[in-house]
C-alpha atoms as a PDB file:
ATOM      1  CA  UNK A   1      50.816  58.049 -39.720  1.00  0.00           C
ATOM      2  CA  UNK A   2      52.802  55.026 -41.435  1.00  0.00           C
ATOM      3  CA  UNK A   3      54.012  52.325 -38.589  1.00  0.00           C
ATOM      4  CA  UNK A   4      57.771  51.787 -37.817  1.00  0.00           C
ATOM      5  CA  UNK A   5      59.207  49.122 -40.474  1.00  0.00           C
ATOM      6  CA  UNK A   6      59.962  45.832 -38.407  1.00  0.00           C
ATOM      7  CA  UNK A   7      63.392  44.648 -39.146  1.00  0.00           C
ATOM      8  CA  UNK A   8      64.618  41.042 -38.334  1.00  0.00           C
ATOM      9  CA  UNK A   9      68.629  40.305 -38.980  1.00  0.00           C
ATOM     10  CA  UNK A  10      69.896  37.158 -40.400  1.00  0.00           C
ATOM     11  CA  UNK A  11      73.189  35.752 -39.894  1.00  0.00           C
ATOM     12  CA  UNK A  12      74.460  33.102 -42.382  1.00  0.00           C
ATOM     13  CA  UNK A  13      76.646  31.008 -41.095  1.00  0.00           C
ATOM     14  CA  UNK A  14      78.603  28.191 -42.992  1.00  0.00           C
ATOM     15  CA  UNK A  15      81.508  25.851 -41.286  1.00  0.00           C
ATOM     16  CA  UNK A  16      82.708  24.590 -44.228  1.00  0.00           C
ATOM     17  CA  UNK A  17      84.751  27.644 -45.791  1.00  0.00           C
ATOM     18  CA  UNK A  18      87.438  26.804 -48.292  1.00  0.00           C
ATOM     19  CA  UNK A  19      89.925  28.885 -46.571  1.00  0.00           C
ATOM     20  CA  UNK A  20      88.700  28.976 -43.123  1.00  0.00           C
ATOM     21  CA  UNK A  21      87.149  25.843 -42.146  1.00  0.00           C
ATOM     22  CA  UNK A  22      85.300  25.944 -38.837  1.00  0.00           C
ATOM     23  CA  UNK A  23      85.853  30.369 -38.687  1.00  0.00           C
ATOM     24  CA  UNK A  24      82.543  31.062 -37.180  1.00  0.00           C
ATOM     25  CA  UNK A  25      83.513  29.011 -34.159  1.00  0.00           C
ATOM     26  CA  UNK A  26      87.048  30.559 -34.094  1.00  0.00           C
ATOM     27  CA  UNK A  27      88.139  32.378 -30.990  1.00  0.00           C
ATOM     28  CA  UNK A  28      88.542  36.158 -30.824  1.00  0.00           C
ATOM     29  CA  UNK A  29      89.228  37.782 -27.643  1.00  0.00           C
ATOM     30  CA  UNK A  30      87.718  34.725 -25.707  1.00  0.00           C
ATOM     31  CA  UNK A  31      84.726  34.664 -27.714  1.00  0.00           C
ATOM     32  CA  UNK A  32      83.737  32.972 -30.721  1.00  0.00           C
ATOM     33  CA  UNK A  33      83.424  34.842 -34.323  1.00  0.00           C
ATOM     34  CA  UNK A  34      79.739  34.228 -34.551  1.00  0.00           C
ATOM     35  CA  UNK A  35      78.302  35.210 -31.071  1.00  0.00           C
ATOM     36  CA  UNK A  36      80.582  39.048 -31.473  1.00  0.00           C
ATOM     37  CA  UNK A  37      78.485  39.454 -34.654  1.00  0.00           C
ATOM     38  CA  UNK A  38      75.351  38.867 -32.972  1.00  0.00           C
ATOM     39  CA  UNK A  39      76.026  40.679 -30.276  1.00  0.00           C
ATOM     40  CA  UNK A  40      76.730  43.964 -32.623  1.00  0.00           C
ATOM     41  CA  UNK A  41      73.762  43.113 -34.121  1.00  0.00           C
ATOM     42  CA  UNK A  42      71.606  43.293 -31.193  1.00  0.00           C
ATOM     43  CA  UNK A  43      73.066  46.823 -30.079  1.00  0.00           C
ATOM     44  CA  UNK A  44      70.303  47.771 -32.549  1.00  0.00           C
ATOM     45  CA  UNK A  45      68.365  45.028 -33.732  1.00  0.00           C
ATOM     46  CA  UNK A  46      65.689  43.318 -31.584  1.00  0.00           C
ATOM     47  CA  UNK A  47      65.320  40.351 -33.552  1.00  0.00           C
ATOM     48  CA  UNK A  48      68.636  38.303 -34.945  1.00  0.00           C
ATOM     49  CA  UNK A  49      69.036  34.627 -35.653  1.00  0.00           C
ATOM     50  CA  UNK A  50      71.562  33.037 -37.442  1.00  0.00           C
ATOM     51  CA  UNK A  51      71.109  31.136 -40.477  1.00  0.00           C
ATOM     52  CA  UNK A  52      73.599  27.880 -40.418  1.00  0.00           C
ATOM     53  CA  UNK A  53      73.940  24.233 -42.126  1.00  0.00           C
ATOM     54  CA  UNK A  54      76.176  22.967 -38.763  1.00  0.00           C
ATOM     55  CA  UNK A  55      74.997  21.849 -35.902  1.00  0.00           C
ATOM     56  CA  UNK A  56      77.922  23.017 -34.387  1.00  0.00           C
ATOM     57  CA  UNK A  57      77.436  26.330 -35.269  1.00  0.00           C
ATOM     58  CA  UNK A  58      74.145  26.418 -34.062  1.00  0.00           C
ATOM     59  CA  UNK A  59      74.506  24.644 -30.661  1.00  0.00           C
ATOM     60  CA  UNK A  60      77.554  27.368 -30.158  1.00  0.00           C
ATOM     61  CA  UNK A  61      74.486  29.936 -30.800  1.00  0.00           C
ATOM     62  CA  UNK A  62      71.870  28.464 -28.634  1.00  0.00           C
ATOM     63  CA  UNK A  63      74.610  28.206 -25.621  1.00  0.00           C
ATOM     64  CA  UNK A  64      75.077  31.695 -25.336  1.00  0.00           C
ATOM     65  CA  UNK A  65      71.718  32.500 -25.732  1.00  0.00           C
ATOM     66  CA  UNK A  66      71.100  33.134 -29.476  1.00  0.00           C
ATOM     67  CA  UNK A  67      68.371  31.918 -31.734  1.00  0.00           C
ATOM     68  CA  UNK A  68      69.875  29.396 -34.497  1.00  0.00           C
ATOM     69  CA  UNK A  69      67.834  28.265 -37.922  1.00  0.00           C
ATOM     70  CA  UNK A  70      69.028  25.357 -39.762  1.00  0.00           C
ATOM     71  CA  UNK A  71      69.294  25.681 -43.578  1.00  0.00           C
ATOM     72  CA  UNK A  72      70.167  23.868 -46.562  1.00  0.00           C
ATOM     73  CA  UNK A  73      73.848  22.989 -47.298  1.00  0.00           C
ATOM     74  CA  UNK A  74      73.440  23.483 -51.057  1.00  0.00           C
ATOM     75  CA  UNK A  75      72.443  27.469 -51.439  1.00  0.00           C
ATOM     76  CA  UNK A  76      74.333  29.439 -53.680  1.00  0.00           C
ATOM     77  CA  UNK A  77      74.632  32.364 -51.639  1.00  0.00           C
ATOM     78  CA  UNK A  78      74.205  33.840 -48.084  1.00  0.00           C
ATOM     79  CA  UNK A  79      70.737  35.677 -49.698  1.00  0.00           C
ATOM     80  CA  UNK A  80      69.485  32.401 -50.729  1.00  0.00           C
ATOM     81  CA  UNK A  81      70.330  31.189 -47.066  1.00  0.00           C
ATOM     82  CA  UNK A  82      68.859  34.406 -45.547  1.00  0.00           C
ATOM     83  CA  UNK A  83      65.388  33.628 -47.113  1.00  0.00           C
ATOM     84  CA  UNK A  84      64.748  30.233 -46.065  1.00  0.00           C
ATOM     85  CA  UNK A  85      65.814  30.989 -42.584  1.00  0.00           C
ATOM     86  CA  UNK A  86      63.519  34.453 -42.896  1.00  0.00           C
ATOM     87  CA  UNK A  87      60.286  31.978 -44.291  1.00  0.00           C
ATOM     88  CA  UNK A  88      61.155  28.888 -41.313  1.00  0.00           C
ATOM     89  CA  UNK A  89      61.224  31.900 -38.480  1.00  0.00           C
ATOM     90  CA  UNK A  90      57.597  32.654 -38.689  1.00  0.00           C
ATOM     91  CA  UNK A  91      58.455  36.292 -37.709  1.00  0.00           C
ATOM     92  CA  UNK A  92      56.475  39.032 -39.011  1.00  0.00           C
ATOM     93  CA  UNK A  93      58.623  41.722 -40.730  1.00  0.00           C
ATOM     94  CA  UNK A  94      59.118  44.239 -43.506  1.00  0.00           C
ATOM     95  CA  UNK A  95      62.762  44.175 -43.799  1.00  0.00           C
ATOM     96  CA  UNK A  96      65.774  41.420 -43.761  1.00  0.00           C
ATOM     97  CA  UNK A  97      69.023  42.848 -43.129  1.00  0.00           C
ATOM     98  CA  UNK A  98      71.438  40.043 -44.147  1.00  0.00           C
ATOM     99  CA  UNK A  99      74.749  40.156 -41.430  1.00  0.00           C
ATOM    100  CA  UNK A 100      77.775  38.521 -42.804  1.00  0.00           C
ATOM    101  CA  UNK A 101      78.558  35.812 -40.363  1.00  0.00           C
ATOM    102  CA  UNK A 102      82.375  37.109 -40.812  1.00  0.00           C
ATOM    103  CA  UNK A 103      82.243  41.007 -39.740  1.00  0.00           C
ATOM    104  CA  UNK A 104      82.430  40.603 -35.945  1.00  0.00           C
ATOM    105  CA  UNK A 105      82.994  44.795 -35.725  1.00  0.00           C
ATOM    106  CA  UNK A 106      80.273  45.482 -37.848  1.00  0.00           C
ATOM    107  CA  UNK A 107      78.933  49.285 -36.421  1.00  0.00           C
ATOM    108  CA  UNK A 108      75.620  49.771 -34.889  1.00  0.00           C
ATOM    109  CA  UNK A 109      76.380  52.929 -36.827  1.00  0.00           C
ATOM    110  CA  UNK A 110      76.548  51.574 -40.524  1.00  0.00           C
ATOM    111  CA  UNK A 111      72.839  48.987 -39.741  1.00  0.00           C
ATOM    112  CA  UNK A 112      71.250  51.902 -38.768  1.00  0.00           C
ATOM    113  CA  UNK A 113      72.381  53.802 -41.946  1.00  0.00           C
ATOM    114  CA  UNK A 114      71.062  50.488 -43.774  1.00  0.00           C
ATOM    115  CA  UNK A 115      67.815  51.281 -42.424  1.00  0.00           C
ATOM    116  CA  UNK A 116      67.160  54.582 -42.976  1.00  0.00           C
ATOM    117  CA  UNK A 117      67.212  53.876 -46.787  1.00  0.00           C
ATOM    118  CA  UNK A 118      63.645  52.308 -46.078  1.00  0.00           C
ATOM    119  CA  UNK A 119      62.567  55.936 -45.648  1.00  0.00           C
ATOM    120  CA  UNK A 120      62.840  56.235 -49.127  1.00  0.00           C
ATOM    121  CA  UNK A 121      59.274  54.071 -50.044  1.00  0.00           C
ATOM    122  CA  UNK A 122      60.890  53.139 -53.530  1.00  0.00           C
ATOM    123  CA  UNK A 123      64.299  51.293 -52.243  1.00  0.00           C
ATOM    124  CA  UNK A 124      63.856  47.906 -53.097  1.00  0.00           C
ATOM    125  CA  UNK A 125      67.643  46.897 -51.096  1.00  0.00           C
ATOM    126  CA  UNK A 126      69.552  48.563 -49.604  1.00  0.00           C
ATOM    127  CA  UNK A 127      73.757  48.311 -49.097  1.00  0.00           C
ATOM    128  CA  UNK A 128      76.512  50.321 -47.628  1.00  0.00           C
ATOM    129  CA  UNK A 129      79.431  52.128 -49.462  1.00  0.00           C
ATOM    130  CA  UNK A 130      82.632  54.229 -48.262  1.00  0.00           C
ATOM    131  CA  UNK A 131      84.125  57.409 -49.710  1.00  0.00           C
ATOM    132  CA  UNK A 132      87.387  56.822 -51.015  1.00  0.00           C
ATOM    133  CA  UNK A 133      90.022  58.973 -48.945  1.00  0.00           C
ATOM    134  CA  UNK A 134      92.890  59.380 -51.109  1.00  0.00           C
ATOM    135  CA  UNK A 135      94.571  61.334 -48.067  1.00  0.00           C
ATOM    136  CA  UNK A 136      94.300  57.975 -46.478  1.00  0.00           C
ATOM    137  CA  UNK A 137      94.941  55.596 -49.393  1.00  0.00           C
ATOM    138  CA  UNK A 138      96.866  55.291 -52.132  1.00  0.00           C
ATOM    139  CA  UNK A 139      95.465  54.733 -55.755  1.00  0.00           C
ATOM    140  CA  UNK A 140      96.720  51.372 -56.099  1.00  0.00           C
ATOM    141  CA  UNK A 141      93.858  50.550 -52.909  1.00  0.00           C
ATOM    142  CA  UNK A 142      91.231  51.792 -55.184  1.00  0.00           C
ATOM    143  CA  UNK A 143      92.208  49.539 -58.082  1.00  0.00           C
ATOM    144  CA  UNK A 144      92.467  45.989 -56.119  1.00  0.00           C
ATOM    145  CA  UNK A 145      89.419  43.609 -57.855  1.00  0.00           C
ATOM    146  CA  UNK A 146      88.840  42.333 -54.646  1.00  0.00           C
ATOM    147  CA  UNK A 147      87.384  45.721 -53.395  1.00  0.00           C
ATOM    148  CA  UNK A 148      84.347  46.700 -55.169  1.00  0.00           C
ATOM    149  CA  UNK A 149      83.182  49.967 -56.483  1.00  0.00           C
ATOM    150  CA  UNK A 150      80.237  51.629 -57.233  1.00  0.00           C
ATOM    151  CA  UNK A 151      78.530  54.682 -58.667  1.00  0.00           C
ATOM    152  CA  UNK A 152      75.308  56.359 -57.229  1.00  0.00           C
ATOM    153  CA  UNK A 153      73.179  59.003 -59.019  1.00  0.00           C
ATOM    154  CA  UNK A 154      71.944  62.078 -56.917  1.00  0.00           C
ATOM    155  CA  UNK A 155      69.623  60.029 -55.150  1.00  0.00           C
ATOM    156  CA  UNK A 156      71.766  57.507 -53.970  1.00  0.00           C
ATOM    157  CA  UNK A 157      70.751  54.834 -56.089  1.00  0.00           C
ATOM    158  CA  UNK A 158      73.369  52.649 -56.772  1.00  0.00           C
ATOM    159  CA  UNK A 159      73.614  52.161 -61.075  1.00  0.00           C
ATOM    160  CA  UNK A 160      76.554  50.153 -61.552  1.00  0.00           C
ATOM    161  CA  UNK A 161      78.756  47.920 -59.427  1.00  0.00           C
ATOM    162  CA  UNK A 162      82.252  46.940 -60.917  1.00  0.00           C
ATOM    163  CA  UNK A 163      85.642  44.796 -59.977  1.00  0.00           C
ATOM    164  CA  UNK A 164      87.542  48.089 -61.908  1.00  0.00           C
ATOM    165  CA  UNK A 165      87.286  51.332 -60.961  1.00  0.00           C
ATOM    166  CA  UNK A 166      84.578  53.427 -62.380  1.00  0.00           C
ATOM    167  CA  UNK A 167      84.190  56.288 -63.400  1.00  0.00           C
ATOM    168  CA  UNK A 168      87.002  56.595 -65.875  1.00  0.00           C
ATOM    169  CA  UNK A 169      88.521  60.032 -65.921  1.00  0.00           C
ATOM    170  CA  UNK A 170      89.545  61.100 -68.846  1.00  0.00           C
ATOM    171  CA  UNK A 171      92.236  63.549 -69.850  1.00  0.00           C
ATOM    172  CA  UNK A 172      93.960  63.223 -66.167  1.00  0.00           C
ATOM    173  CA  UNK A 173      96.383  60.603 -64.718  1.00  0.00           C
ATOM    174  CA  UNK A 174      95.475  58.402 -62.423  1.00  0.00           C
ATOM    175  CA  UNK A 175      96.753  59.692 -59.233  1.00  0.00           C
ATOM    176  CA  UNK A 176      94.402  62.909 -59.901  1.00  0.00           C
ATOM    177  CA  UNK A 177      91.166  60.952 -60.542  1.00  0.00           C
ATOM    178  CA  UNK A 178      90.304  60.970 -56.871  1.00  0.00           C
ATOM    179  CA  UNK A 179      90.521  64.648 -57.257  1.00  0.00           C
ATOM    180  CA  UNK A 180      88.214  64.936 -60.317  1.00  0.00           C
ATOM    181  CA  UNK A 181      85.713  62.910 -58.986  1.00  0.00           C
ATOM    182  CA  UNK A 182      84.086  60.849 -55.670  1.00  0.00           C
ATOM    183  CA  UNK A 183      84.511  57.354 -55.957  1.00  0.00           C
ATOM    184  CA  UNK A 184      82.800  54.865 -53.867  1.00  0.00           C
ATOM    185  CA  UNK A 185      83.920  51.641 -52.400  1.00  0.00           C
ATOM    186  CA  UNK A 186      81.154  48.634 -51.608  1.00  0.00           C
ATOM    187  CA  UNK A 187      81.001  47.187 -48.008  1.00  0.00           C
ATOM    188  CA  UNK A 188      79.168  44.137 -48.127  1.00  0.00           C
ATOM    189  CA  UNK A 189      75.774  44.791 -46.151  1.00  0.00           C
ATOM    190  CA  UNK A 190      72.602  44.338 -47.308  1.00  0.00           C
ATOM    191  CA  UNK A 191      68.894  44.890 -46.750  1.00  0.00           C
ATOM    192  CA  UNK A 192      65.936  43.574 -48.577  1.00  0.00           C
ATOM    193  CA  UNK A 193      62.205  44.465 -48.357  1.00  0.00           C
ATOM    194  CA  UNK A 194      60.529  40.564 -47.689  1.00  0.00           C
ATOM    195  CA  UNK A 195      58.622  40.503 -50.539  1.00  0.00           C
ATOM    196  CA  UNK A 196      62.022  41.584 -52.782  1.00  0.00           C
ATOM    197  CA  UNK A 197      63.763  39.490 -50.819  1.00  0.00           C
ATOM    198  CA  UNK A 198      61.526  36.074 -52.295  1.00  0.00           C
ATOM    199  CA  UNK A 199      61.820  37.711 -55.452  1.00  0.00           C
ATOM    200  CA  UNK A 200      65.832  37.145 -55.961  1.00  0.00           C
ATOM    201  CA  UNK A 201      66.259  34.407 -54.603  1.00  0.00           C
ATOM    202  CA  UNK A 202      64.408  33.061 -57.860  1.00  0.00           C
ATOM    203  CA  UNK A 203      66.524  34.919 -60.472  1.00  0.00           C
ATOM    204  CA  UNK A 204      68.641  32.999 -62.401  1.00  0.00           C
ATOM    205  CA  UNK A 205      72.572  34.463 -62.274  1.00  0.00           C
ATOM    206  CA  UNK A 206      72.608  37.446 -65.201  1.00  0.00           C
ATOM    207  CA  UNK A 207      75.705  38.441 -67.469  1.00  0.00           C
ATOM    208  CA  UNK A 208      77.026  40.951 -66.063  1.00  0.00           C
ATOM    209  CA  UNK A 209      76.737  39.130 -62.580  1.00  0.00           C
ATOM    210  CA  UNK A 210      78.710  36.587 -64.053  1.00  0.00           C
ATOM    211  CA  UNK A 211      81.525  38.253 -65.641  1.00  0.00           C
ATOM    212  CA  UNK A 212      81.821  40.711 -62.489  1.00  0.00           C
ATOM    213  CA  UNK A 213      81.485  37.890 -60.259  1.00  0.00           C
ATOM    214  CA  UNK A 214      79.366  40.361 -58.435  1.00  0.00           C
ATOM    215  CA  UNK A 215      75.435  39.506 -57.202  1.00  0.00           C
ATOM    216  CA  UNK A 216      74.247  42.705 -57.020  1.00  0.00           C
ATOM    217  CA  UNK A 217      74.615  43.183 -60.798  1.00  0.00           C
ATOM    218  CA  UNK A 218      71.801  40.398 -61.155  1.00  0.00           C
ATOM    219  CA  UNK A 219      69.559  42.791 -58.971  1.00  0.00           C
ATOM    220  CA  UNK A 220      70.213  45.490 -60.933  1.00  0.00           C
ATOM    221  CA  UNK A 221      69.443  44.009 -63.971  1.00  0.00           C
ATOM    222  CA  UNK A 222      66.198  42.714 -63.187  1.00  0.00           C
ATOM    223  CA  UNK A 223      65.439  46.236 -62.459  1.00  0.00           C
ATOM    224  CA  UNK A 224      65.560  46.251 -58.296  1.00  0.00           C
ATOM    225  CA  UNK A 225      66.477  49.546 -56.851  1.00  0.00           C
ATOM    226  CA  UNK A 226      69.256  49.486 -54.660  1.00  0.00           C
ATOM    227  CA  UNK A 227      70.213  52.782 -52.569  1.00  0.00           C
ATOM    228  CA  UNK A 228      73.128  53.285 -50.436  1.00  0.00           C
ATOM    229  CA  UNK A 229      73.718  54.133 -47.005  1.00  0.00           C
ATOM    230  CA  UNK A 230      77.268  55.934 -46.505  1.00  0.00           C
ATOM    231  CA  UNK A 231      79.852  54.716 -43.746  1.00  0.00           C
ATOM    232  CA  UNK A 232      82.963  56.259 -43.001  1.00  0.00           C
ATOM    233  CA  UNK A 233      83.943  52.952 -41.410  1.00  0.00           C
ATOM    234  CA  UNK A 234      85.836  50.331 -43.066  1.00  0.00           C
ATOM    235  CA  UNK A 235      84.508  46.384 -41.597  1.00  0.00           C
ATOM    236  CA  UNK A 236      86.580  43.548 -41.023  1.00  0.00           C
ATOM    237  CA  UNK A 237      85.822  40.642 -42.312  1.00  0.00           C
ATOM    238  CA  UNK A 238      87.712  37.378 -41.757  1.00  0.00           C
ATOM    239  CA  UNK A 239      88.013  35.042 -44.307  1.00  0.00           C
ATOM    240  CA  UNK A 240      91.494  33.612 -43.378  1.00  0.00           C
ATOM    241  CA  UNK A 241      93.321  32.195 -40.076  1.00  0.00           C
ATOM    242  CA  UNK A 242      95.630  35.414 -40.858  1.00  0.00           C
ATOM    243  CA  UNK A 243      92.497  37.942 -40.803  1.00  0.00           C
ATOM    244  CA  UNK A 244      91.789  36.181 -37.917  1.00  0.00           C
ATOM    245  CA  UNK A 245      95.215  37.507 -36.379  1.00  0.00           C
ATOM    246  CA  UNK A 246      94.943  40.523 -37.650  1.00  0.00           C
ATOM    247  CA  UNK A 247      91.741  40.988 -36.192  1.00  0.00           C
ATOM    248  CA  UNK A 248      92.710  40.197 -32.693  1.00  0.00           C
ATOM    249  CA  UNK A 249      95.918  43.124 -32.907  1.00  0.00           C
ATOM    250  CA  UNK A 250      92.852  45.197 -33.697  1.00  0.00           C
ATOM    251  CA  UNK A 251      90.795  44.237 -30.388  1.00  0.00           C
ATOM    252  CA  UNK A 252      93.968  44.628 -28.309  1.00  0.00           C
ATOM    253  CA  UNK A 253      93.924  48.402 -29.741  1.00  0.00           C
ATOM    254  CA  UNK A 254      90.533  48.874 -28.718  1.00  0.00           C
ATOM    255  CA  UNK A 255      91.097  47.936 -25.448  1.00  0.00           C
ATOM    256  CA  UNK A 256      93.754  49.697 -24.840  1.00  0.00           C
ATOM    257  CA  UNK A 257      91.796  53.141 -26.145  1.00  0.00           C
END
């Protein structure tokens, strides 16, 4: 019988956002950004450290008990981050799942749905996507660049990521496409087998990566496989002071539930 995979989760933390300076240490509900994604990561994770270039940052981990890694200030991206702190941890595992340092309601839920892709022996990465509910949203929500789509074949593998929305329906209005067709939206998430993982992180950025402005595209083009885990939740990330206020209405509301 195969062993359990071992998964460890990174967190990359940077301090020096353009429009958030500092938003890892920012205060939500009395506790800072950073330690209430670590602490949803540890509802199912045993091993998490966060991945930072400030010593701030990683003194505010150690005090409440976390495990901090410090990491160049020059990487390109949180997955080039996420594999130096995965080589300077010296833990043994099969899988990095790579925790945005900005979802502080990430769902134990939607990482465990990242995992189970690694049942599938041939999924390289792994990611999360969300049905589009056009009960719940209008069609303008679908076409906003800033929310990515994505099309899976029947076994979940993801083949294209795109800024516009894909599939194009044709011979029906717009409004009605949701009707003809499931579309997908990308949540941010991802998981990477170690040794795919070191493998990325050494590809240089591809075309259609560069005119989507979209990573995964890169993957995808060098041939990785990347399935998808569903989630019926939508995260939260904060990337602004005003996110930052929205996401505290949205804590009041759960504890008022």
């Amino acid at each position: 019988m195969a062993q359990p995979l071992k998964f460890l989760g990174i967190i990359p933390a940077r301090y020096a956002s353009t429009r958030f300076p500092g938003k890892p240490l920012a205060e939500l509900g009395g506790m800072t950004v950073i330690e209430r994604v670590w602490r949803q990561a540890r509802r199912v994770l045993d091993q998490v450290v966060v991945a930072t270039d400030d010593e701030r940052i990683a003194g505010a981990v150690r005090s409440f008990g976390g495990e901090a890694i410090m990491t160049s200030a020059s990487h390109r991206s949180g997955t080039d981050r996420c594999y130096e702190a995965y080589v300077k941890s010296g833990i043994e595992c099969d899988v990095v799942i790579n925790i945005q340092g900005d979802e502080p309601f990430v769902q134990p839920e939607q990482l465990e749905a990242l995992m189970a892709c690694f049942d599938d022996t041939k999924t390289d990465i792994a990611t999360l996507v969300k049905p589009f509910d056009a009960s719940l949203l209008p069609f303008s929500a679908l076409e906003n660049p800033n929310t990515p789509k994505v099309v899976l074949d029947k076994a979940m593998k993801a083949r294209y990521f795109s800024r516009s929305v894909i599939p194009f329906v044709r011979g029906a209005e717009k409004e009605q496409w949701p009707q003809k067709v499931q579309y997908y939206t990308h949540i941010g998430l991802y998981a990477y087998r170690c040794e795919v993982l070191a493998q990325v992180t050494r590809l240089e950025p591809s075309p259609l990566e560069l005119a989507e402005s979209l990573e995964q595209l890169r993957w995808i083009e060098n041939g990785f496989s990347i399935k998808a885990g569903i989630t019926t939740q939508s995260t939260i990330g904060i990337d602004t002071p005003a996110d930052l206020a929205r996401a505290e209405a949205y804590l009041a509301t759960l504890k008022e539930a």
